[in-house]
PDB file of N, CA and C in Angstrom:
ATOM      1  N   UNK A   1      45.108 108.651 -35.297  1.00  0.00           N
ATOM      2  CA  UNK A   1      44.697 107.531 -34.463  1.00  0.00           C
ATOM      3  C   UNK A   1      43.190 107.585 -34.233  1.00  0.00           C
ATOM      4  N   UNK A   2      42.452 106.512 -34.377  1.00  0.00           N
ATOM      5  CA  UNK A   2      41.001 106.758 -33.812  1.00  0.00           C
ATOM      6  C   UNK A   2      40.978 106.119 -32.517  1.00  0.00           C
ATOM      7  N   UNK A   3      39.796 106.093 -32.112  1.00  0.00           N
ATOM      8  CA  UNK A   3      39.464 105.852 -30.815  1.00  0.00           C
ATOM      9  C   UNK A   3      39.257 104.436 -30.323  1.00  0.00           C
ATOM     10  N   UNK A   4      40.131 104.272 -29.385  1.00  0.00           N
ATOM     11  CA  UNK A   4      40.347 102.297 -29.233  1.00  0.00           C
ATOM     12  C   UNK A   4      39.490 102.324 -28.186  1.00  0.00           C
ATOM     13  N   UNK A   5      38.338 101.073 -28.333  1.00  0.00           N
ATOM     14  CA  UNK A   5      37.740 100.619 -27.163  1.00  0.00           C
ATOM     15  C   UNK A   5      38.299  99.907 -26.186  1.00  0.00           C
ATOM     16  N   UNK A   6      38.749 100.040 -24.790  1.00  0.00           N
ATOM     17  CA  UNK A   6      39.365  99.042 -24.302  1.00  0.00           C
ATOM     18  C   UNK A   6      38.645  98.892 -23.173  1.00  0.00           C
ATOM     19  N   UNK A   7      37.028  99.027 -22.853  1.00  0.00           N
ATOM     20  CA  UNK A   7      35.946  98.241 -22.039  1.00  0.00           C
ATOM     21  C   UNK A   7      35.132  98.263 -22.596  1.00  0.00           C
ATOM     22  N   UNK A   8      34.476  97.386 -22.780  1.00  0.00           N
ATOM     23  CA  UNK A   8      32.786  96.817 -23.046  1.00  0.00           C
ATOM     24  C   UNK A   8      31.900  96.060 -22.005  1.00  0.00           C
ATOM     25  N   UNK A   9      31.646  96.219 -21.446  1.00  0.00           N
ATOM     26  CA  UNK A   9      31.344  95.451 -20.144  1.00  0.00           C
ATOM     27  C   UNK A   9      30.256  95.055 -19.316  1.00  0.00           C
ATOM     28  N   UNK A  10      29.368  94.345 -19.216  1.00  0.00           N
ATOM     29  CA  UNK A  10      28.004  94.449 -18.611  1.00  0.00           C
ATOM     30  C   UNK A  10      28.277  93.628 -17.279  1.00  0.00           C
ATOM     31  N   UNK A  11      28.058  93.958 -16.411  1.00  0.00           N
ATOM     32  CA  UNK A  11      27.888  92.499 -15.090  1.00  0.00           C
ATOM     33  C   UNK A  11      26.594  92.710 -14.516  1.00  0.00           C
ATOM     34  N   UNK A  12      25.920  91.467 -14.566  1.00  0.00           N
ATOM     35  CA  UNK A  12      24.284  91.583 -13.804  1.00  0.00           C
ATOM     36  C   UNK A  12      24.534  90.875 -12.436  1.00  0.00           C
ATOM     37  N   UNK A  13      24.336  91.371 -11.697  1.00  0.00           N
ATOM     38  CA  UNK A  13      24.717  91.727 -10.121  1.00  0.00           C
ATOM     39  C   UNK A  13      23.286  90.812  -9.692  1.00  0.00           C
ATOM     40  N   UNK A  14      22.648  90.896 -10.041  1.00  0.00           N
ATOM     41  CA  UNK A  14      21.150  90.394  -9.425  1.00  0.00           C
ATOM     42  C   UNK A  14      20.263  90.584 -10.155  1.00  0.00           C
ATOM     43  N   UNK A  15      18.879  89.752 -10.192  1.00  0.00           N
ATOM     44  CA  UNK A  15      17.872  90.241 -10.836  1.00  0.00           C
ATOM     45  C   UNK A  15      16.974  91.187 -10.878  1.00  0.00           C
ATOM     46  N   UNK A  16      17.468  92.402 -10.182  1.00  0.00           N
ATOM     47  CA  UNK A  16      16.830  93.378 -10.056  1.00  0.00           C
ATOM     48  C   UNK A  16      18.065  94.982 -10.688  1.00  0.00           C
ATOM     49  N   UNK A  17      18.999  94.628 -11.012  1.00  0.00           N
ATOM     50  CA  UNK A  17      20.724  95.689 -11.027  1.00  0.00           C
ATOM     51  C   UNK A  17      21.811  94.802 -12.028  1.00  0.00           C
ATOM     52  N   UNK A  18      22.361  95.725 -12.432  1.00  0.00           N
ATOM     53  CA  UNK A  18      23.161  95.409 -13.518  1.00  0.00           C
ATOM     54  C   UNK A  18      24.808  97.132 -13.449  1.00  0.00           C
ATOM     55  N   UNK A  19      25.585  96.292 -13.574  1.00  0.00           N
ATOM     56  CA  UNK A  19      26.493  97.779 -14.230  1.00  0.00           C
ATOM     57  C   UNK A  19      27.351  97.509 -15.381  1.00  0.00           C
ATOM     58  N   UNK A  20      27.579  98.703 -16.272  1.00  0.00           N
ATOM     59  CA  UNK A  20      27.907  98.485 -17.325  1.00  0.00           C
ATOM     60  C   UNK A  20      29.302  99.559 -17.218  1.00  0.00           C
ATOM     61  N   UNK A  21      30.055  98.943 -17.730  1.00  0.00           N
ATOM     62  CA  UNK A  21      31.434  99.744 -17.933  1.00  0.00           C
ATOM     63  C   UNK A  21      31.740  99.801 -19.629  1.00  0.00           C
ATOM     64  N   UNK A  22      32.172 101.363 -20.060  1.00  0.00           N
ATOM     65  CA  UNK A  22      32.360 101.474 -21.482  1.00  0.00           C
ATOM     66  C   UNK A  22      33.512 102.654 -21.223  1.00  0.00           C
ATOM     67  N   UNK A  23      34.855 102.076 -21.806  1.00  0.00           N
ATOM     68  CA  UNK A  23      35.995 103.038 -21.678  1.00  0.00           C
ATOM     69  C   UNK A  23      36.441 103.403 -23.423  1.00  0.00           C
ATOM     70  N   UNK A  24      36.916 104.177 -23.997  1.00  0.00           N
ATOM     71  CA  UNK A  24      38.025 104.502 -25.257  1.00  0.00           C
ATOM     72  C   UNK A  24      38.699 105.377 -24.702  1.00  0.00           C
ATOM     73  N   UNK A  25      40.075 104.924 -25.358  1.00  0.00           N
ATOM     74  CA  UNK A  25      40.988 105.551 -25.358  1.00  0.00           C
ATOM     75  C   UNK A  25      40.670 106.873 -27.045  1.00  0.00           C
ATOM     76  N   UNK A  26      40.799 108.012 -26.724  1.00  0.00           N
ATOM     77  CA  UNK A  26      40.546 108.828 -27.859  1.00  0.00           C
ATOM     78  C   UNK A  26      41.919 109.815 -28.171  1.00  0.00           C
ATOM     79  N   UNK A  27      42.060 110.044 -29.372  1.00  0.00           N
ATOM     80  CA  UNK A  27      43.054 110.723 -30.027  1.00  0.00           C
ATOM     81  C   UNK A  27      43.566 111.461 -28.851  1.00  0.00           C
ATOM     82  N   UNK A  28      42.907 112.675 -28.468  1.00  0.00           N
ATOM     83  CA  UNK A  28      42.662 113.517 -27.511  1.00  0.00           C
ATOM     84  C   UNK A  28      42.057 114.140 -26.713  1.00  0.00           C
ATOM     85  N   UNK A  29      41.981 114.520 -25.370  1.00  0.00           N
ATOM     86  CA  UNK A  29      41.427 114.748 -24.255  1.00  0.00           C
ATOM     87  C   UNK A  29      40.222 115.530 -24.296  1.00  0.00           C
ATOM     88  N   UNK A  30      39.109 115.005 -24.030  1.00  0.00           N
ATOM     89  CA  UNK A  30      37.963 115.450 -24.268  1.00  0.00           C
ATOM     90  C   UNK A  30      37.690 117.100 -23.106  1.00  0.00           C
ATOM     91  N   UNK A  31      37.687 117.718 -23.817  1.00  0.00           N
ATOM     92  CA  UNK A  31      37.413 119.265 -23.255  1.00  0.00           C
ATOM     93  C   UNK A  31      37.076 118.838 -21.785  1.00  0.00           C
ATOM     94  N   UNK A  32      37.826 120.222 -20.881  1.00  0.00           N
ATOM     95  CA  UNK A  32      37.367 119.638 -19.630  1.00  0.00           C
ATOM     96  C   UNK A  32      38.071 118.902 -19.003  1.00  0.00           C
ATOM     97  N   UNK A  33      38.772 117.757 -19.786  1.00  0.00           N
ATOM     98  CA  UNK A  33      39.663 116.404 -18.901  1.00  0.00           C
ATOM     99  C   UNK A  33      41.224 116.949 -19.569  1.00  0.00           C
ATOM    100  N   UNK A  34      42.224 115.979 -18.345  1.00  0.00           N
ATOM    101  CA  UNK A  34      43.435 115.962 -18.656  1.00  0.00           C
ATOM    102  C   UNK A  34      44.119 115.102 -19.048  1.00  0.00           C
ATOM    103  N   UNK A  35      43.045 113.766 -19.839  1.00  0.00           N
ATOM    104  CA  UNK A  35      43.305 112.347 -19.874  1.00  0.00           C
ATOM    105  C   UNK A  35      42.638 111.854 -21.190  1.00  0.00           C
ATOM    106  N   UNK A  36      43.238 110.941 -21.748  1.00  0.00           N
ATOM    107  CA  UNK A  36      42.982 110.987 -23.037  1.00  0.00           C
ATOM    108  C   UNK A  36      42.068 109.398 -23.655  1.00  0.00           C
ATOM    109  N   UNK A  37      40.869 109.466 -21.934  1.00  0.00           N
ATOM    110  CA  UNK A  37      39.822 108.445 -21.946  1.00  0.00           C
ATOM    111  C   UNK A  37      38.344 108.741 -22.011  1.00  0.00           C
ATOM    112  N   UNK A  38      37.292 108.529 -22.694  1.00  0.00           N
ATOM    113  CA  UNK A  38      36.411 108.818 -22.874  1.00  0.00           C
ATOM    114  C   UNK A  38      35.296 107.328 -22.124  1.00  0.00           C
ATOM    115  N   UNK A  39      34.534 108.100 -21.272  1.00  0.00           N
ATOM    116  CA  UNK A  39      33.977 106.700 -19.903  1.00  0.00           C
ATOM    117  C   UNK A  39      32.615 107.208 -19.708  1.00  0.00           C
ATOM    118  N   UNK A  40      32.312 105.626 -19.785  1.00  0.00           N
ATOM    119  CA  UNK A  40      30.765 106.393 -18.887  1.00  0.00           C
ATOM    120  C   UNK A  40      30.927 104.586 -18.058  1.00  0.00           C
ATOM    121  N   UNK A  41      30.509 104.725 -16.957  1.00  0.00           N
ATOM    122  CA  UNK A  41      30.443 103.632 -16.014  1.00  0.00           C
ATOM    123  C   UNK A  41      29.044 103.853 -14.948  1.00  0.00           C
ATOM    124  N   UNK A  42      28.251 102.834 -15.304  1.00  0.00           N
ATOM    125  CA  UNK A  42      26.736 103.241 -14.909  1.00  0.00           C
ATOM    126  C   UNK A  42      25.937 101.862 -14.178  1.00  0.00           C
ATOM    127  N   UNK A  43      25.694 102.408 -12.817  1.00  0.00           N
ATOM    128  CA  UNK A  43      24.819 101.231 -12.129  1.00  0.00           C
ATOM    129  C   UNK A  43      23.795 101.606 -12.498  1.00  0.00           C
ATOM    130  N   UNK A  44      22.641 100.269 -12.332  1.00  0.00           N
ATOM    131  CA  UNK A  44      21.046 100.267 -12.748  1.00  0.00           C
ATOM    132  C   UNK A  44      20.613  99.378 -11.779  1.00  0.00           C
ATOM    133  N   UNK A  45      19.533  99.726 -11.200  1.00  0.00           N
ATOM    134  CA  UNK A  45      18.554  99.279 -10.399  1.00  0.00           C
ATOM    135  C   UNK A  45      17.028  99.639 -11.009  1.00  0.00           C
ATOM    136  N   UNK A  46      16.655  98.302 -11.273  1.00  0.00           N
ATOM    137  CA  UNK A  46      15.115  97.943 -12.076  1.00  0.00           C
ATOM    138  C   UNK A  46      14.994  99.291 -12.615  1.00  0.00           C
ATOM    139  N   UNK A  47      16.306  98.688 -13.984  1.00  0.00           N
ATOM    140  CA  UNK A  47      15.382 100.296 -14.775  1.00  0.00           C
ATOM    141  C   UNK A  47      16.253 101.580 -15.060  1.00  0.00           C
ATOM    142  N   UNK A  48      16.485 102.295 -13.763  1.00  0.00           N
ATOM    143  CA  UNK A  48      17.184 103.441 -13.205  1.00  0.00           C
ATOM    144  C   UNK A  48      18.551 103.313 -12.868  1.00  0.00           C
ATOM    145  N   UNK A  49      19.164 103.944 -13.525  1.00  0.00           N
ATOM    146  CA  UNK A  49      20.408 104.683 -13.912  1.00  0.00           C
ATOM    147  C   UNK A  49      20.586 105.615 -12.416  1.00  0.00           C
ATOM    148  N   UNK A  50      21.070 105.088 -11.225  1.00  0.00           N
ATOM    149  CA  UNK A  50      21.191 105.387  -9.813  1.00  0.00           C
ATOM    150  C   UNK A  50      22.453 106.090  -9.187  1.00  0.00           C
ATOM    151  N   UNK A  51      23.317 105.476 -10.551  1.00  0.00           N
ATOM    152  CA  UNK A  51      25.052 106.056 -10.124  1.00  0.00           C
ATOM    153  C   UNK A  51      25.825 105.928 -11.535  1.00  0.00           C
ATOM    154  N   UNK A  52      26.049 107.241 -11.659  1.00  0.00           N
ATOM    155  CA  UNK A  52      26.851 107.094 -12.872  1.00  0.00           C
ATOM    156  C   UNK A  52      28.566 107.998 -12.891  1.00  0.00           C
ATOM    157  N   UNK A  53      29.481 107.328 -13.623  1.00  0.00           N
ATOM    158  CA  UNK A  53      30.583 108.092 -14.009  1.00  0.00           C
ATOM    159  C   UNK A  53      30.587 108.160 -15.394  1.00  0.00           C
ATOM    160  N   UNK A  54      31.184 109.653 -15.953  1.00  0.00           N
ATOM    161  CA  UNK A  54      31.310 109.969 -17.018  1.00  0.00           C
ATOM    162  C   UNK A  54      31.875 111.090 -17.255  1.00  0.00           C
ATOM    163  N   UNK A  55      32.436 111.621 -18.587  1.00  0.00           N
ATOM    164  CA  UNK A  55      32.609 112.737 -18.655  1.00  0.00           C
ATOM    165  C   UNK A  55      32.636 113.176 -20.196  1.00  0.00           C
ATOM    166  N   UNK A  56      32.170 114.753 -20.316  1.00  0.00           N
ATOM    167  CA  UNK A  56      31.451 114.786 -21.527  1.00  0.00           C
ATOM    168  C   UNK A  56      32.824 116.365 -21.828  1.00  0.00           C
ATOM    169  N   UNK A  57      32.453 116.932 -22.989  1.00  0.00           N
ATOM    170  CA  UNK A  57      33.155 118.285 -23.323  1.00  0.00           C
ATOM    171  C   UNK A  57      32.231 119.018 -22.578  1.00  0.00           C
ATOM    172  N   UNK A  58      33.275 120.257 -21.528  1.00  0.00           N
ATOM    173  CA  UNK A  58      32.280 121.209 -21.348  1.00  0.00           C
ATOM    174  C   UNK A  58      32.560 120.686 -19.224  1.00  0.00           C
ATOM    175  N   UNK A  59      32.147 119.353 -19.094  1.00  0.00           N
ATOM    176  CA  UNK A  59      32.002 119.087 -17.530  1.00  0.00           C
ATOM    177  C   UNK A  59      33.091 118.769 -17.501  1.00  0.00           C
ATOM    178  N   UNK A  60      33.404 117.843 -18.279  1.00  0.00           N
ATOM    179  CA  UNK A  60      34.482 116.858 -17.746  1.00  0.00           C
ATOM    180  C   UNK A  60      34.412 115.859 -17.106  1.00  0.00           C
ATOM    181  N   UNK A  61      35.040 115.646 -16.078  1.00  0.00           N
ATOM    182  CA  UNK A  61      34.962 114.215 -15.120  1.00  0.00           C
ATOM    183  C   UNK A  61      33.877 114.559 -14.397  1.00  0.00           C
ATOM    184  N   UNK A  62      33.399 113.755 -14.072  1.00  0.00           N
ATOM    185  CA  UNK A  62      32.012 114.021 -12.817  1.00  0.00           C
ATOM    186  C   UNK A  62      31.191 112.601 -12.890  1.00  0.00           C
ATOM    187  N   UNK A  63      30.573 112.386 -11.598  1.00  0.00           N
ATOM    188  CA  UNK A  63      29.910 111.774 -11.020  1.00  0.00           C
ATOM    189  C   UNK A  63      28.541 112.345 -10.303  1.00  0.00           C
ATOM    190  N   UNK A  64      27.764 111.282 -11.222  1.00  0.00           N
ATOM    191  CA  UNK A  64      26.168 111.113 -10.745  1.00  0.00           C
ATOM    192  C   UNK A  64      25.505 110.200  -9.561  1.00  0.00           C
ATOM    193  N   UNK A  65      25.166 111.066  -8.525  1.00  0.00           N
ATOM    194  CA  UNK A  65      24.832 110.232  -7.074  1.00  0.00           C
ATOM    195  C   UNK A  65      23.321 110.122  -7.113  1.00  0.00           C
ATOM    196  N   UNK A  66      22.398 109.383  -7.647  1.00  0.00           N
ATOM    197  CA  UNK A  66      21.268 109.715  -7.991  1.00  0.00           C
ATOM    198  C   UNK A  66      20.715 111.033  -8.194  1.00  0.00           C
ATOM    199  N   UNK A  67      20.343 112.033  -8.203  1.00  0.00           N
ATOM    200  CA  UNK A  67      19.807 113.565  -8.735  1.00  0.00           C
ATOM    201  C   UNK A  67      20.860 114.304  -8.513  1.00  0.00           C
ATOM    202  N   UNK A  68      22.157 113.820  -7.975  1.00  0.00           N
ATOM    203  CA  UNK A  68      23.342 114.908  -7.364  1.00  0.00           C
ATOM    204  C   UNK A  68      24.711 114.556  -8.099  1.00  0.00           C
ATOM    205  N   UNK A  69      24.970 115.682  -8.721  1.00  0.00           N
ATOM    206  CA  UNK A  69      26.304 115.472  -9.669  1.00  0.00           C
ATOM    207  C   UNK A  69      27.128 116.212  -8.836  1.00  0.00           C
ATOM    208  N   UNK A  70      28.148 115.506  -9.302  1.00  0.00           N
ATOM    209  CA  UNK A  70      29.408 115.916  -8.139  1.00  0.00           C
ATOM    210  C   UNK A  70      30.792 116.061  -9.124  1.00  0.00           C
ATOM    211  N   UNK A  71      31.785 116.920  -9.024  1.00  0.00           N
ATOM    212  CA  UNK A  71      33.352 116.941  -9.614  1.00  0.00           C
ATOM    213  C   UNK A  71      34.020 115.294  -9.517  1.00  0.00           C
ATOM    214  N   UNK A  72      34.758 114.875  -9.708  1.00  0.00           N
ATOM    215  CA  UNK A  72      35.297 113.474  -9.694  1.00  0.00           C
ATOM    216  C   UNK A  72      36.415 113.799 -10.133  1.00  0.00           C
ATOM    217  N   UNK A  73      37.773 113.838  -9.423  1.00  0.00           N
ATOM    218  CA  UNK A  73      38.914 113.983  -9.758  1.00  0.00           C
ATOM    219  C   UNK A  73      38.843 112.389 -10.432  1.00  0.00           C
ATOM    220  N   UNK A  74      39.802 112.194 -11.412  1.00  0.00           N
ATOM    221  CA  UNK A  74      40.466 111.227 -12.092  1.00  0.00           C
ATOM    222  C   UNK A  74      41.769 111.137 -12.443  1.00  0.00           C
ATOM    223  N   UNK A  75      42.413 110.325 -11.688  1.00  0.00           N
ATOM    224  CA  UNK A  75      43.784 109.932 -11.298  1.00  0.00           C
ATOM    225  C   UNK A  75      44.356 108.749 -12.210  1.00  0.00           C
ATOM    226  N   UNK A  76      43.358 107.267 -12.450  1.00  0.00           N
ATOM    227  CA  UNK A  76      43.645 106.237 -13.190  1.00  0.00           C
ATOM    228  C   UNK A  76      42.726 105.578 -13.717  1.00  0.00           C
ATOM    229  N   UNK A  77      42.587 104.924 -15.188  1.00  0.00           N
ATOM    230  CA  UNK A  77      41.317 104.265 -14.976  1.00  0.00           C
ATOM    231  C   UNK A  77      41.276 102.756 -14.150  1.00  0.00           C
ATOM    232  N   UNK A  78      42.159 102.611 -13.401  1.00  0.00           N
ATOM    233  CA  UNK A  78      42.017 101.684 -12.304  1.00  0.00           C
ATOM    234  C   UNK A  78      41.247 102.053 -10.751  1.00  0.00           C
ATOM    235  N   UNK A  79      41.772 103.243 -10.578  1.00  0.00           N
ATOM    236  CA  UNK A  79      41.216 104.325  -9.292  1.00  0.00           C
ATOM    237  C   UNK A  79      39.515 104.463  -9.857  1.00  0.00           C
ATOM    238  N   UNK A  80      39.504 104.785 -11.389  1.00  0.00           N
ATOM    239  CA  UNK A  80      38.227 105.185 -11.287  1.00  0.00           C
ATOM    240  C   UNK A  80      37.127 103.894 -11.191  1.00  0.00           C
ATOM    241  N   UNK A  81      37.851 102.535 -11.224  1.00  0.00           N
ATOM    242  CA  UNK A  81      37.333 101.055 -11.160  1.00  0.00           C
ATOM    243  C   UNK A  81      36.859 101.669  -9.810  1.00  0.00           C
ATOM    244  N   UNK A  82      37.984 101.148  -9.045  1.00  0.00           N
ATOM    245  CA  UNK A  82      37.793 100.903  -7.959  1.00  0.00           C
ATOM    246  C   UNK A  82      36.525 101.576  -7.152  1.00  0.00           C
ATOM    247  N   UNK A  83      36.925 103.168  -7.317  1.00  0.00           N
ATOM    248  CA  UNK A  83      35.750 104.501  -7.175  1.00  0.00           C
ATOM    249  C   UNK A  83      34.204 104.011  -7.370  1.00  0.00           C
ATOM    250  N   UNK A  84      34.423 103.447  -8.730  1.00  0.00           N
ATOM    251  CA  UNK A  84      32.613 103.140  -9.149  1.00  0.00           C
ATOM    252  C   UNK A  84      32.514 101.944  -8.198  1.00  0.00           C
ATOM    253  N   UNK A  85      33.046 101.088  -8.307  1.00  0.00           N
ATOM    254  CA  UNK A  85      32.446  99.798  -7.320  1.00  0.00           C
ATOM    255  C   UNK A  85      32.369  99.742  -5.897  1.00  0.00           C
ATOM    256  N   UNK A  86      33.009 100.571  -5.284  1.00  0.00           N
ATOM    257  CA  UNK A  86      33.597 101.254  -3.678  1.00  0.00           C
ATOM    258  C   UNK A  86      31.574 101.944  -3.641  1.00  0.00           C
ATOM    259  N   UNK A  87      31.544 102.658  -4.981  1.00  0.00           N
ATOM    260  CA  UNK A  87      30.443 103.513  -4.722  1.00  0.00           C
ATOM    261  C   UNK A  87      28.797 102.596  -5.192  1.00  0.00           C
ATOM    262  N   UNK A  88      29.100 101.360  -5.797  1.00  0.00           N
ATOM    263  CA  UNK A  88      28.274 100.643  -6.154  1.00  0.00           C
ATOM    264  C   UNK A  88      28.075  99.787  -4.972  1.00  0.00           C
ATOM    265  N   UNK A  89      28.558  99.472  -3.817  1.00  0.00           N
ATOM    266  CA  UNK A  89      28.776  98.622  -2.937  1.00  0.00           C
ATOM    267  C   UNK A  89      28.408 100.187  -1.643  1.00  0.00           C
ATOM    268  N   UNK A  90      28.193 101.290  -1.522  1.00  0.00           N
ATOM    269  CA  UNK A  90      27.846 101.775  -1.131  1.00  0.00           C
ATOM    270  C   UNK A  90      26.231 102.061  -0.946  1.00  0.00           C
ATOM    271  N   UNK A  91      25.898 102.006  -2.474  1.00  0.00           N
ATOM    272  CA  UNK A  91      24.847 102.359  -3.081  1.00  0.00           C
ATOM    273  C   UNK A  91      23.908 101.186  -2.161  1.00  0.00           C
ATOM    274  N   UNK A  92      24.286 100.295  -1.928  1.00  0.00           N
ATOM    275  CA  UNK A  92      23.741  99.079  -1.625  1.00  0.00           C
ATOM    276  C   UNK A  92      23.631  99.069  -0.534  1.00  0.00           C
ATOM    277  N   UNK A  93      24.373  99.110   0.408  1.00  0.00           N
ATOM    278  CA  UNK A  93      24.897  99.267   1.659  1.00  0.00           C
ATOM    279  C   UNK A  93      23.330 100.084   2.639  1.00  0.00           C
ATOM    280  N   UNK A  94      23.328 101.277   1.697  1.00  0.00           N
ATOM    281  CA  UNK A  94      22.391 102.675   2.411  1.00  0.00           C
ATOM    282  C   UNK A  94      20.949 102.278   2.657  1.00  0.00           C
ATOM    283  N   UNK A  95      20.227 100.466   1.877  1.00  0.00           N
ATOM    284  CA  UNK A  95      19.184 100.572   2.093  1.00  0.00           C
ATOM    285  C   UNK A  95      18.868  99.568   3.146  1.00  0.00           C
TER     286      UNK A  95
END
């Protein structure tokens, strides 16, 4: 089996921010994870990459809070919707 894309996704939020969602489903579970999705889900503000989800071989799931990476349990890729935009609507919130 190869690796099915099932997000491609850009939404521009304003003229200054944008987030982009990119999911595959992959053969198998990328080192690290117990789930057999390969994600990166990334807000931008003019430029800067401010909040990111992803997970690579080696980390695994985790989340980027501007300079602060954090563990990120992953439960669904619906939970992890929700998670990024809960945290994109946060992001916003703080200034």
């Amino acid at each position: 089996m190869d690796a099915e894309r099932l997000l491609d996704d850009r939404y521009v939020l304003d003229e200054r921010s944008f987030a982009e969602m990119v999911v595959w489903r992959v053969p198998q579970a990328v080192p690290g994870c117990s789930h057999d999705l390969k994600y990166r889900l990334a807000y931008l503000v003019e430029g800067e990459c401010v909040l990111r989800y992803d997970n690579e071989a080696g980390k695994g799931d985790h989340r980027h809070w501007g300079d602060r990476e954090t563990e990120y349990t992953f439960v669904s890729l619906e939970a992890l919707q929700a998670d990024f935009w809960t945290d994109v609507d946060g992001w916003e919130k703080r200034k």
